[in-house]
N, C-alpha and C. Protein backbone atom coordinates (compact mmCIF):
# COMPACT_ATOMS: atom_id res chain seq x y z
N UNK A 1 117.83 124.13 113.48
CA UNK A 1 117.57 123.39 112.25
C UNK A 1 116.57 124.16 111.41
N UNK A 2 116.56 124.40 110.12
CA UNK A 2 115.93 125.10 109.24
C UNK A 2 114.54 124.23 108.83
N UNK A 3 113.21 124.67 109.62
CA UNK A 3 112.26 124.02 108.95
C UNK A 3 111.99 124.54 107.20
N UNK A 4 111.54 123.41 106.44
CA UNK A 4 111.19 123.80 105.37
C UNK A 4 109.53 123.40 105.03
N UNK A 5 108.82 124.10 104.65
CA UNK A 5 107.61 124.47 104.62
C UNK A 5 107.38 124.71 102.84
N UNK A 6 106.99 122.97 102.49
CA UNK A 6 106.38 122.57 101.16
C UNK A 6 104.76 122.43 101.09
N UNK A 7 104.52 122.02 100.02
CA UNK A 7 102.91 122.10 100.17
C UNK A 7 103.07 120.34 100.03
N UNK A 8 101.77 119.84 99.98
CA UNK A 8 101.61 118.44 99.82
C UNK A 8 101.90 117.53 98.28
N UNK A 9 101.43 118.67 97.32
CA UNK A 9 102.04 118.16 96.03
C UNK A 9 103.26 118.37 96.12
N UNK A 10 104.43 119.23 96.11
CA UNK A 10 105.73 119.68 96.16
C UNK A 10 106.21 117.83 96.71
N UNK A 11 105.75 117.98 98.51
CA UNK A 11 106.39 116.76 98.49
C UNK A 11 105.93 115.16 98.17
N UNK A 12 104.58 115.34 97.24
CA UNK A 12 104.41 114.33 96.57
C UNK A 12 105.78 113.97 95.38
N UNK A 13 105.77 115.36 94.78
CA UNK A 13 106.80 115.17 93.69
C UNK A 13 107.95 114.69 94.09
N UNK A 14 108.35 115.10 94.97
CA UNK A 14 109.72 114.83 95.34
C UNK A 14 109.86 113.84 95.46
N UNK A 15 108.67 112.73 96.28
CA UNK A 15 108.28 111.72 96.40
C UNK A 15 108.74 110.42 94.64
N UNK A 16 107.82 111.25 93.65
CA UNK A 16 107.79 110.29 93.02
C UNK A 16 109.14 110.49 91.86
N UNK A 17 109.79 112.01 91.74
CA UNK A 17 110.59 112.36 91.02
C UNK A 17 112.20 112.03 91.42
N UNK A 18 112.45 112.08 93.05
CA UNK A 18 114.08 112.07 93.46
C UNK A 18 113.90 110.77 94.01
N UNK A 19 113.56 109.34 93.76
CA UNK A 19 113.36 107.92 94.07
C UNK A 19 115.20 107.51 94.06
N UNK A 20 116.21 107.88 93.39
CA UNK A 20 116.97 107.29 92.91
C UNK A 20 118.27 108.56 93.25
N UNK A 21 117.75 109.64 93.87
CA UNK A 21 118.94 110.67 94.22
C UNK A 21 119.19 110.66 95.62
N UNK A 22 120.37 110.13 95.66
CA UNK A 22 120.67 109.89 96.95
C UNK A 22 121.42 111.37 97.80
N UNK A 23 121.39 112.34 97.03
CA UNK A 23 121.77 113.42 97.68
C UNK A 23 120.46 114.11 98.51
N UNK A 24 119.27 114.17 97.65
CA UNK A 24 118.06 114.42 98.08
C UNK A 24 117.45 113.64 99.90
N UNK A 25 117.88 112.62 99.44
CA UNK A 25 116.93 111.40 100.60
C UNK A 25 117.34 111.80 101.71
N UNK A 26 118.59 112.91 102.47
CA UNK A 26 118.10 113.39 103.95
C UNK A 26 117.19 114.37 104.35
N UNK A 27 116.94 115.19 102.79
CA UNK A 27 116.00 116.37 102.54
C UNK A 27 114.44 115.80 102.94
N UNK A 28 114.81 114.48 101.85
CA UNK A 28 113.19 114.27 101.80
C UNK A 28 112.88 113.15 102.99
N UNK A 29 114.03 112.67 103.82
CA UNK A 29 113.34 112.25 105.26
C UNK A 29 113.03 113.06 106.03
N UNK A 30 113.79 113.99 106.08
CA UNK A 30 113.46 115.39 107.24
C UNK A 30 112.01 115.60 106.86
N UNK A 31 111.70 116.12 105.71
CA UNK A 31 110.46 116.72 104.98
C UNK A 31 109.28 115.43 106.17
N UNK A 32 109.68 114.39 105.64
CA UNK A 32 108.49 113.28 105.67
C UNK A 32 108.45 113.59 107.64
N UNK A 33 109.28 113.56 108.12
CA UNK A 33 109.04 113.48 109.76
C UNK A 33 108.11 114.64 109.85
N UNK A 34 108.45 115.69 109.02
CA UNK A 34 107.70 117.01 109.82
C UNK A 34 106.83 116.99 109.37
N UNK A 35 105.63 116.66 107.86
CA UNK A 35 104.25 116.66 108.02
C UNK A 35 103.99 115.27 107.64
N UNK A 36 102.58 115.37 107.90
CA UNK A 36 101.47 113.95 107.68
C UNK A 36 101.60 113.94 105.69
N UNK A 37 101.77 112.78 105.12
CA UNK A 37 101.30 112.29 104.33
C UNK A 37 100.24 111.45 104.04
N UNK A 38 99.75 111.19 105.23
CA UNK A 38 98.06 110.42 105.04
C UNK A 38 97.10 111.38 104.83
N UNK A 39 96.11 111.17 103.75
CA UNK A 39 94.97 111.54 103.38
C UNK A 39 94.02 110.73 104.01
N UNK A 40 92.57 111.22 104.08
CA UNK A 40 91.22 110.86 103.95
C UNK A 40 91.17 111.05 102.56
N UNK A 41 91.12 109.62 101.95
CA UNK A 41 90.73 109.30 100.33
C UNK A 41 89.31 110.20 100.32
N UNK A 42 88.65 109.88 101.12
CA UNK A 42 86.96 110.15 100.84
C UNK A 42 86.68 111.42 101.00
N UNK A 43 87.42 112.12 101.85
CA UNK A 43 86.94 113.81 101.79
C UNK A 43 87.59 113.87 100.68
N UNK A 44 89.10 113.88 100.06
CA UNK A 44 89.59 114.15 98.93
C UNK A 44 88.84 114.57 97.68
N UNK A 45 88.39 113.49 97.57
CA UNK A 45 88.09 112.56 96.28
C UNK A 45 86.33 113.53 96.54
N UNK A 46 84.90 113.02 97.38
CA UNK A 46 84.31 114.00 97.36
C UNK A 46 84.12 115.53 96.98
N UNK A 47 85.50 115.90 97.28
CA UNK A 47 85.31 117.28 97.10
C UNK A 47 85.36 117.99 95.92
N UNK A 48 85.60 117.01 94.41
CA UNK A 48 85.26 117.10 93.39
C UNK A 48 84.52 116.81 92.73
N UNK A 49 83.51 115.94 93.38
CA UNK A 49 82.31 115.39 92.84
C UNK A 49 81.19 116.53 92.53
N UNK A 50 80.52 116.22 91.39
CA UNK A 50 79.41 117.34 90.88
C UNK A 50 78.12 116.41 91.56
N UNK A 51 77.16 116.92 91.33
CA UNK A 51 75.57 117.12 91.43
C UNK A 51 75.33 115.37 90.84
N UNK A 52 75.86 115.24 89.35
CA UNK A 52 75.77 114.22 88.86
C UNK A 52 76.46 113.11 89.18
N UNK A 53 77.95 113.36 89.87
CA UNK A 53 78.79 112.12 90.35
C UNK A 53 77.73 111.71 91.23
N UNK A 54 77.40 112.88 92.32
CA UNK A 54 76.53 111.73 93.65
C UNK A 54 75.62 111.33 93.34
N UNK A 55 74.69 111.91 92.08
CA UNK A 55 73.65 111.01 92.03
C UNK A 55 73.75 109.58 91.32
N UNK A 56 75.08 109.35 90.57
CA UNK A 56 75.35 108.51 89.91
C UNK A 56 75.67 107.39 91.12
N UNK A 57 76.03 107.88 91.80
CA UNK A 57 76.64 107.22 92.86
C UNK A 57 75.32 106.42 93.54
N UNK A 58 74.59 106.77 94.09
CA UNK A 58 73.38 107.07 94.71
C UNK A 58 72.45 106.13 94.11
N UNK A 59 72.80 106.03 92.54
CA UNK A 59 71.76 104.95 91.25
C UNK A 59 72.30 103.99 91.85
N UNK A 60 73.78 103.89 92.00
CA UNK A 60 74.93 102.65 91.60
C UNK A 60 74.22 101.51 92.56
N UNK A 61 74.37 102.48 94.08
CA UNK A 61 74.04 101.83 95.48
C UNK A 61 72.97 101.28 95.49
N UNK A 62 71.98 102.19 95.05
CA UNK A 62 70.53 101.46 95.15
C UNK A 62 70.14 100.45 93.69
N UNK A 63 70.87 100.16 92.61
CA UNK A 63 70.42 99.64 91.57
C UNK A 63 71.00 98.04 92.32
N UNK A 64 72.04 98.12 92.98
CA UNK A 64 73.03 97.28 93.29
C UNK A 64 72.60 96.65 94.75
N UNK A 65 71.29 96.81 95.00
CA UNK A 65 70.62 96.16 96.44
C UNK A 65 69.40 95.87 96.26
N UNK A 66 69.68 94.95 97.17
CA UNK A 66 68.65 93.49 97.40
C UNK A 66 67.50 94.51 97.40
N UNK A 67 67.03 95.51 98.24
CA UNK A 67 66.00 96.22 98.11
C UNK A 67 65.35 96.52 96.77
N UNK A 68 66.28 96.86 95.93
CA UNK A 68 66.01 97.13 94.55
C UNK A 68 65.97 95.40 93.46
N UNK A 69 66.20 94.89 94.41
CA UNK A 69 66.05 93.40 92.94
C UNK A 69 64.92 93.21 93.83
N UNK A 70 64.49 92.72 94.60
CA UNK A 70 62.92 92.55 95.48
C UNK A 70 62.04 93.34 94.62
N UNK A 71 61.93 94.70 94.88
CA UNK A 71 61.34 95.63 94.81
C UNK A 71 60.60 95.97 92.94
N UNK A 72 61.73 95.43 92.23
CA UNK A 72 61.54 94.91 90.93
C UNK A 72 60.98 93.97 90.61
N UNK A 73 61.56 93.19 90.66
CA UNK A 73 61.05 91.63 90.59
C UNK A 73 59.34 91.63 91.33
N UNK A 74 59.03 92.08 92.47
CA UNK A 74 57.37 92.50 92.44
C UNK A 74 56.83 93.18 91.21
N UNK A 75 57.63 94.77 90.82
CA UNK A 75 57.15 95.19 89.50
C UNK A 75 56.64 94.53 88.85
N UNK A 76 57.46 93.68 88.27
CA UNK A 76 57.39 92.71 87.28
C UNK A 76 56.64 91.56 87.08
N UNK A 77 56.13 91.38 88.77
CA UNK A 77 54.78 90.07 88.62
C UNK A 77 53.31 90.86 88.48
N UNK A 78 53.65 91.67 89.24
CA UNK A 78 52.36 92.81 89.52
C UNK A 78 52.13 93.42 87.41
N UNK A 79 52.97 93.90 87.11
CA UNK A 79 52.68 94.28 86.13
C UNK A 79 52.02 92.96 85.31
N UNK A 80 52.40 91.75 84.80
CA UNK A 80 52.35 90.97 84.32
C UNK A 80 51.03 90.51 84.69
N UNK A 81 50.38 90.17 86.32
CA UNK A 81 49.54 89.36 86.59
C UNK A 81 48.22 90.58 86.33
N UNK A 82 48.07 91.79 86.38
CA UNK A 82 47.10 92.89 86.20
C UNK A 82 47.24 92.66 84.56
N UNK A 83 48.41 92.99 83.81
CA UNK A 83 48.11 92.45 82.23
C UNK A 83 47.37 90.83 81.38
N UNK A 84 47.32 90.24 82.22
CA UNK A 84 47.00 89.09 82.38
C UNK A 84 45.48 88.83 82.53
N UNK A 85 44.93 89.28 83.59
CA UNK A 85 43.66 89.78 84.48
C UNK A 85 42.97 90.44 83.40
N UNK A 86 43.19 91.29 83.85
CA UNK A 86 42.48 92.57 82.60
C UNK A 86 41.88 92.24 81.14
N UNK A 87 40.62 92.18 81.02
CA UNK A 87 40.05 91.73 79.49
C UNK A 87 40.55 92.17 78.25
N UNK A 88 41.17 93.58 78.78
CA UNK A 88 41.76 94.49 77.67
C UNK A 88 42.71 94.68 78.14
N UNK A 89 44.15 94.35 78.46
CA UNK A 89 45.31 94.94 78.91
C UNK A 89 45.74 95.88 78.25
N UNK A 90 46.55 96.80 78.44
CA UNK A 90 47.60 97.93 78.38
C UNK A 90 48.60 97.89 77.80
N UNK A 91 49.34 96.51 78.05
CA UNK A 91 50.48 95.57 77.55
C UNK A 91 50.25 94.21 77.24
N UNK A 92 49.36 93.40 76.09
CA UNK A 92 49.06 92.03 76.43
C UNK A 92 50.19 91.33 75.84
N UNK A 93 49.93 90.07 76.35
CA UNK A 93 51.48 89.27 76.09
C UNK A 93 52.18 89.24 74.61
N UNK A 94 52.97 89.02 74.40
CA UNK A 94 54.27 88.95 74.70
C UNK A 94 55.27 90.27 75.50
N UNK A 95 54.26 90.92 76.13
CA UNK A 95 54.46 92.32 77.11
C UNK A 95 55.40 92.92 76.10
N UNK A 96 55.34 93.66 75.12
CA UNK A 96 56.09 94.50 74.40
C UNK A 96 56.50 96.17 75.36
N UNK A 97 55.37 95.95 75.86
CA UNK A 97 55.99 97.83 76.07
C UNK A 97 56.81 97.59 77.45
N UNK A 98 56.59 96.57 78.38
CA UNK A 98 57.53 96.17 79.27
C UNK A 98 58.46 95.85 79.26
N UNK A 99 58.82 95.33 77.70
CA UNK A 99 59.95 95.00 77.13
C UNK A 99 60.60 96.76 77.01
N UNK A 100 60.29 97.50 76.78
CA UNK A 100 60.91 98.60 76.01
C UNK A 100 61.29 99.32 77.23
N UNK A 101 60.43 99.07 78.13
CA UNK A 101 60.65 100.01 79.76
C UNK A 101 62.10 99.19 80.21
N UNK A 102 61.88 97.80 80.28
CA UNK A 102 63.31 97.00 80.67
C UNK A 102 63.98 97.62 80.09
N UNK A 103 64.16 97.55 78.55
CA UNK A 103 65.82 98.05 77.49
C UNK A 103 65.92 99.01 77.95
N UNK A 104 64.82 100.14 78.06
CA UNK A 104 65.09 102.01 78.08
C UNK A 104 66.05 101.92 79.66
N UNK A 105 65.46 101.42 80.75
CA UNK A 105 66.11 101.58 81.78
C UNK A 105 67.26 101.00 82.17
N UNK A 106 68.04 99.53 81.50
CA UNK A 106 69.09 99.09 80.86
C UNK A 106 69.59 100.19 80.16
N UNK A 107 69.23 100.53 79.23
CA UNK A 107 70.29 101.42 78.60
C UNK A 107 70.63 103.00 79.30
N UNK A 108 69.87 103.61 79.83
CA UNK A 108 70.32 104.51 81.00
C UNK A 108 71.06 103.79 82.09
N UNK A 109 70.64 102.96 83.05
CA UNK A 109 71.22 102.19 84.11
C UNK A 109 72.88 101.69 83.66
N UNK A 110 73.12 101.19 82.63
CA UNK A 110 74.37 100.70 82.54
C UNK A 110 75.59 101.94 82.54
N UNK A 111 75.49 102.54 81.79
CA UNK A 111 76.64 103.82 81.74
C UNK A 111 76.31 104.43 82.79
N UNK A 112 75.56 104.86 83.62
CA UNK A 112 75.56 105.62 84.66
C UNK A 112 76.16 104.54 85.32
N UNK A 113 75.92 103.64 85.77
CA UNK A 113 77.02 102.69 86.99
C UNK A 113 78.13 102.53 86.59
N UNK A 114 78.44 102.92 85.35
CA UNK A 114 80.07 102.64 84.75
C UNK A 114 80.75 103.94 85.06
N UNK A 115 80.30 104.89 85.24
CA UNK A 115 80.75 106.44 85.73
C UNK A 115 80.87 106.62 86.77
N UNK A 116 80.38 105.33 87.46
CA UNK A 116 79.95 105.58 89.37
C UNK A 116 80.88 104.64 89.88
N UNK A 117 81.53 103.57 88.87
CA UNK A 117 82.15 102.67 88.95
C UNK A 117 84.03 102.91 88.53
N UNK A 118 83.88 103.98 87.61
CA UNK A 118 85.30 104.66 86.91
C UNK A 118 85.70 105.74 88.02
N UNK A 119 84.74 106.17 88.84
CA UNK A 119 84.75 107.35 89.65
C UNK A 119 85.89 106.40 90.92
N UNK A 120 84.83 105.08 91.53
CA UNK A 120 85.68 104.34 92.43
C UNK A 120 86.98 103.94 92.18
N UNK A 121 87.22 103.38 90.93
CA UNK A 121 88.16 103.24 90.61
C UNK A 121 89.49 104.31 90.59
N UNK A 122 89.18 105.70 90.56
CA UNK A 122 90.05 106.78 90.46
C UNK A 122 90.19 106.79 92.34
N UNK A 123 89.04 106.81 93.02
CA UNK A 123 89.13 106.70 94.80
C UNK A 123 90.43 105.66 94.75
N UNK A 124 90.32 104.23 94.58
CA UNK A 124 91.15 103.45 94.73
C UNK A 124 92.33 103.23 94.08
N UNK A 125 92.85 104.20 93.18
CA UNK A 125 93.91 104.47 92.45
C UNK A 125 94.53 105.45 93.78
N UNK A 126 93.99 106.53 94.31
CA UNK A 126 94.21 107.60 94.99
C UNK A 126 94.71 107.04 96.52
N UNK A 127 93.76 105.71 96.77
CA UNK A 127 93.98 105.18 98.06
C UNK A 127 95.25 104.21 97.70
N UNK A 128 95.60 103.82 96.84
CA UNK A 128 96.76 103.09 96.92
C UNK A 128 98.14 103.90 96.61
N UNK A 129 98.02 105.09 95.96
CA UNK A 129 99.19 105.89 95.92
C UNK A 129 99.53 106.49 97.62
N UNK A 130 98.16 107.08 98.12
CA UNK A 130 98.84 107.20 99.30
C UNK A 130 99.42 106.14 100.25
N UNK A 131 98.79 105.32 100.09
CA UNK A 131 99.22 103.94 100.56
C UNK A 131 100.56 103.67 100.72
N UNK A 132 101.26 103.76 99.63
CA UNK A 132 102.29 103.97 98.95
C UNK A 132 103.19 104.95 99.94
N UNK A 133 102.67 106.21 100.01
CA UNK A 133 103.57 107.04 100.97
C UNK A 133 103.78 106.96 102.04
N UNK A 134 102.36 106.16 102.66
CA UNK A 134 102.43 106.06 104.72
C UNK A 134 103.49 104.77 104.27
N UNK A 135 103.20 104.28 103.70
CA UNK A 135 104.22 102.89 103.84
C UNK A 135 105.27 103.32 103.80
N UNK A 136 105.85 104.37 102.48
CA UNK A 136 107.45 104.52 102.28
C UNK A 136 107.98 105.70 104.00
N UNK A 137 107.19 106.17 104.14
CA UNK A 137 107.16 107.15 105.60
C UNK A 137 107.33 106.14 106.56
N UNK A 138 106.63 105.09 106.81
CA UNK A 138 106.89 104.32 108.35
C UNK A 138 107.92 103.53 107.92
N UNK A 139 108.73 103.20 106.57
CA UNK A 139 109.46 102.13 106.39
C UNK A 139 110.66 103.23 106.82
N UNK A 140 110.71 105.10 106.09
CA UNK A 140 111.88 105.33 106.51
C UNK A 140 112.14 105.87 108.05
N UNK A 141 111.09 105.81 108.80
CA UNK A 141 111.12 106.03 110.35
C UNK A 141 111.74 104.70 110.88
N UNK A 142 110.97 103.79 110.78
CA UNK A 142 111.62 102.27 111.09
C UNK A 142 113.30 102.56 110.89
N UNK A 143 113.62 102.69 109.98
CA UNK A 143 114.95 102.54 109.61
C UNK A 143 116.02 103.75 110.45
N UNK A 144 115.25 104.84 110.56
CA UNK A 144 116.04 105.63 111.12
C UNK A 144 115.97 105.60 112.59
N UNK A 145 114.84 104.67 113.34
CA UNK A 145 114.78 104.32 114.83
C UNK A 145 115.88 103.19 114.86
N UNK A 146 115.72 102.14 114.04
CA UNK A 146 117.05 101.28 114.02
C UNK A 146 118.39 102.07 114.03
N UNK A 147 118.67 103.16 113.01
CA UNK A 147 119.49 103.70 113.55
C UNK A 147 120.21 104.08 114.62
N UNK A 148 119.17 104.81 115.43
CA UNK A 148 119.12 105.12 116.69
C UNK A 148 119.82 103.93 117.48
N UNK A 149 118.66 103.03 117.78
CA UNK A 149 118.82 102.00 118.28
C UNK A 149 120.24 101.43 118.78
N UNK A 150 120.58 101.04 117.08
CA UNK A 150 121.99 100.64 117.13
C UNK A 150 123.40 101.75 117.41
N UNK A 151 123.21 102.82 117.69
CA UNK A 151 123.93 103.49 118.01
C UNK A 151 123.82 103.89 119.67
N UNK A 152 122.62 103.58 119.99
CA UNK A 152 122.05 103.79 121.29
C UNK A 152 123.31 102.07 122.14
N UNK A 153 122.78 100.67 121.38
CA UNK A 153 123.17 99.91 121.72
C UNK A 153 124.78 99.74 122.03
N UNK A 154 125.52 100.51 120.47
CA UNK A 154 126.78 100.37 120.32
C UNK A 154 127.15 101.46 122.12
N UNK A 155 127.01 102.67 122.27
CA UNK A 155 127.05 103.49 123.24
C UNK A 155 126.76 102.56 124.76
N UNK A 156 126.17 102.10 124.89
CA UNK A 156 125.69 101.22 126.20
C UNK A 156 127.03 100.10 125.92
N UNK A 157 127.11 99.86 124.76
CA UNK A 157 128.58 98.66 125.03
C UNK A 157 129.59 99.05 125.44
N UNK A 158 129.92 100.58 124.71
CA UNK A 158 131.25 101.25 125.07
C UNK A 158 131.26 101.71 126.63
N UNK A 159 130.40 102.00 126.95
CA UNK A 159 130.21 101.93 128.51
C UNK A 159 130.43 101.19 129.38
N UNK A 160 129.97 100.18 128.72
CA UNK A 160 130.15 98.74 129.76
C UNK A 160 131.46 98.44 129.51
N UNK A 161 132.14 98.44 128.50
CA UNK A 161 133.47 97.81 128.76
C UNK A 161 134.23 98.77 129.58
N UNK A 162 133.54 100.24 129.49
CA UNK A 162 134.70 101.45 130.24
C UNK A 162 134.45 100.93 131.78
N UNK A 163 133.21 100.97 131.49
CA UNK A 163 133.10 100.51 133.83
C UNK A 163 133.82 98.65 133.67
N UNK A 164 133.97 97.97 132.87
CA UNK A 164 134.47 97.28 133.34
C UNK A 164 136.03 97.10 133.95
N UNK A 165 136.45 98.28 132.81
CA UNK A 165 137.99 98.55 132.89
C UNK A 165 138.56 98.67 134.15
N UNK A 166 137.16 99.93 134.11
CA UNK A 166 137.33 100.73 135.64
C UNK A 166 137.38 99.79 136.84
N UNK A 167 136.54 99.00 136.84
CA UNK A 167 135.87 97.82 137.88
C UNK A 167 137.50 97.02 138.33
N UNK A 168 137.90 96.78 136.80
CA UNK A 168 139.25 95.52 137.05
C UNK A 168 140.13 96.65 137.48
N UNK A 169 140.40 97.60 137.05
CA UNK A 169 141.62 98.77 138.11
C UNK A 169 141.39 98.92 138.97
N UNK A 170 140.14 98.83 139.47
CA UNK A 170 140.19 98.98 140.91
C UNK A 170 140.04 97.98 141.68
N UNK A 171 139.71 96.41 141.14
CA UNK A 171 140.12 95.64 141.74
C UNK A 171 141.58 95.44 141.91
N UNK A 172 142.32 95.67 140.94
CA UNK A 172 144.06 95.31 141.47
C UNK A 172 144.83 96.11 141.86
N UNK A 173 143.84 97.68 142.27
CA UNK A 173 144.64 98.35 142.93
C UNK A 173 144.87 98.07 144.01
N UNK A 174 146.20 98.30 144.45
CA UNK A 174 146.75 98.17 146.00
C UNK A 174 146.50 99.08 147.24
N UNK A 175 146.66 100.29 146.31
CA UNK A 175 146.11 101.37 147.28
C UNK A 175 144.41 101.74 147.36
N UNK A 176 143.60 101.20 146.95
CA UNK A 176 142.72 100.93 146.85
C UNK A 176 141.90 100.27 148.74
N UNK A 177 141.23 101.21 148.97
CA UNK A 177 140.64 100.49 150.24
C UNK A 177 138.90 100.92 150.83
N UNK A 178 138.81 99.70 150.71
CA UNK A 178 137.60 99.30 150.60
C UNK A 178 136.96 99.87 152.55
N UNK A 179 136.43 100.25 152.23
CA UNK A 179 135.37 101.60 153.33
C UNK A 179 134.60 100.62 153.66
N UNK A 180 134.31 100.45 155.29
CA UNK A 180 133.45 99.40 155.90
C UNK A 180 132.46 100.26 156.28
């Protein structure tokens, strides 16, 4: 049998381009038995990430934990109760420059988690296309073990009726003698 030796895009394409050519589909089952179509989304997808994806990443995680709303939310009494205290504060109330530290770090903080967030979204675009292939791969193995199967089954019937044949000829044979 002639192995054929594609790369992983080749038989992605084939994948998403010959859906509907039925001359193709023993090509592209053979193809699918002989290599893996499952990815690791996460090495994938990592291995294009810059300097800035991980650190974006890295904001996302820690902006997005309890450590970091705690850890704030102290900021924020501590700053307030020392502005408060203090005969001459730094910031006295209506805390204006605390106000401007909130917006400034709001307005950096939001688009960076939306980049860290568009990034996942491309991971989970990536994890559901392959998804897509282990599924269409075990659905056409399934189908071609049924194959089997039922040809395996039909073969075991034709058998059995041949020894049965056999069984009843040699029960009504005459010359037939049974060895003690």
């Amino acid at each position: 049998m002639k192995k054929n030796k594609i790369t992983r895009q080749q038989l992605i394409q084939l994948l998403l381009t010959h859906e509907d050519d039925k001359s193709d589909i023993q090509e592209l089952v053979d193809l699918l038995f002989e290599q893996q179509v499952s990815l690791n989304v996460n090495k994938e997808t990592e291995k294009t990430f810059t300097i800035g994806d991980r650190a974006s990443d890295k904001l996302a995680e820690f902006a997005g934990s309890w450590r970091f709303i705690i850890g704030f939310a102290v900021f924020l009494a501590v700053w307030i109760m020392v502005n408060m205290a203090l005969k001459t504060p730094m910031d006295p109330f209506p805390f204006i420059l605390l106000n401007l530290i909130l917006s400034t770090m709001a307005a950096i903080q939001a688009p960076i988690i939306m980049m860290s967030q568009n990034r996942q979204e491309d991971k989970d675009r990536i994890r559901s296309q392959n998804d897509y292939k282990v599924n269409l791969k075990s659905e056409l193995l399934l189908e071609d073990l049924h194959k089997k199967m039922d040809k395996i089954l039909y073969s075991q019937k034709v058998i059995k009726e041949k020894l049965n044949i056999i069984e009843d000829n040699m029960d009504n044979d005459d010359d037939f003698v049974e060895l003690v």
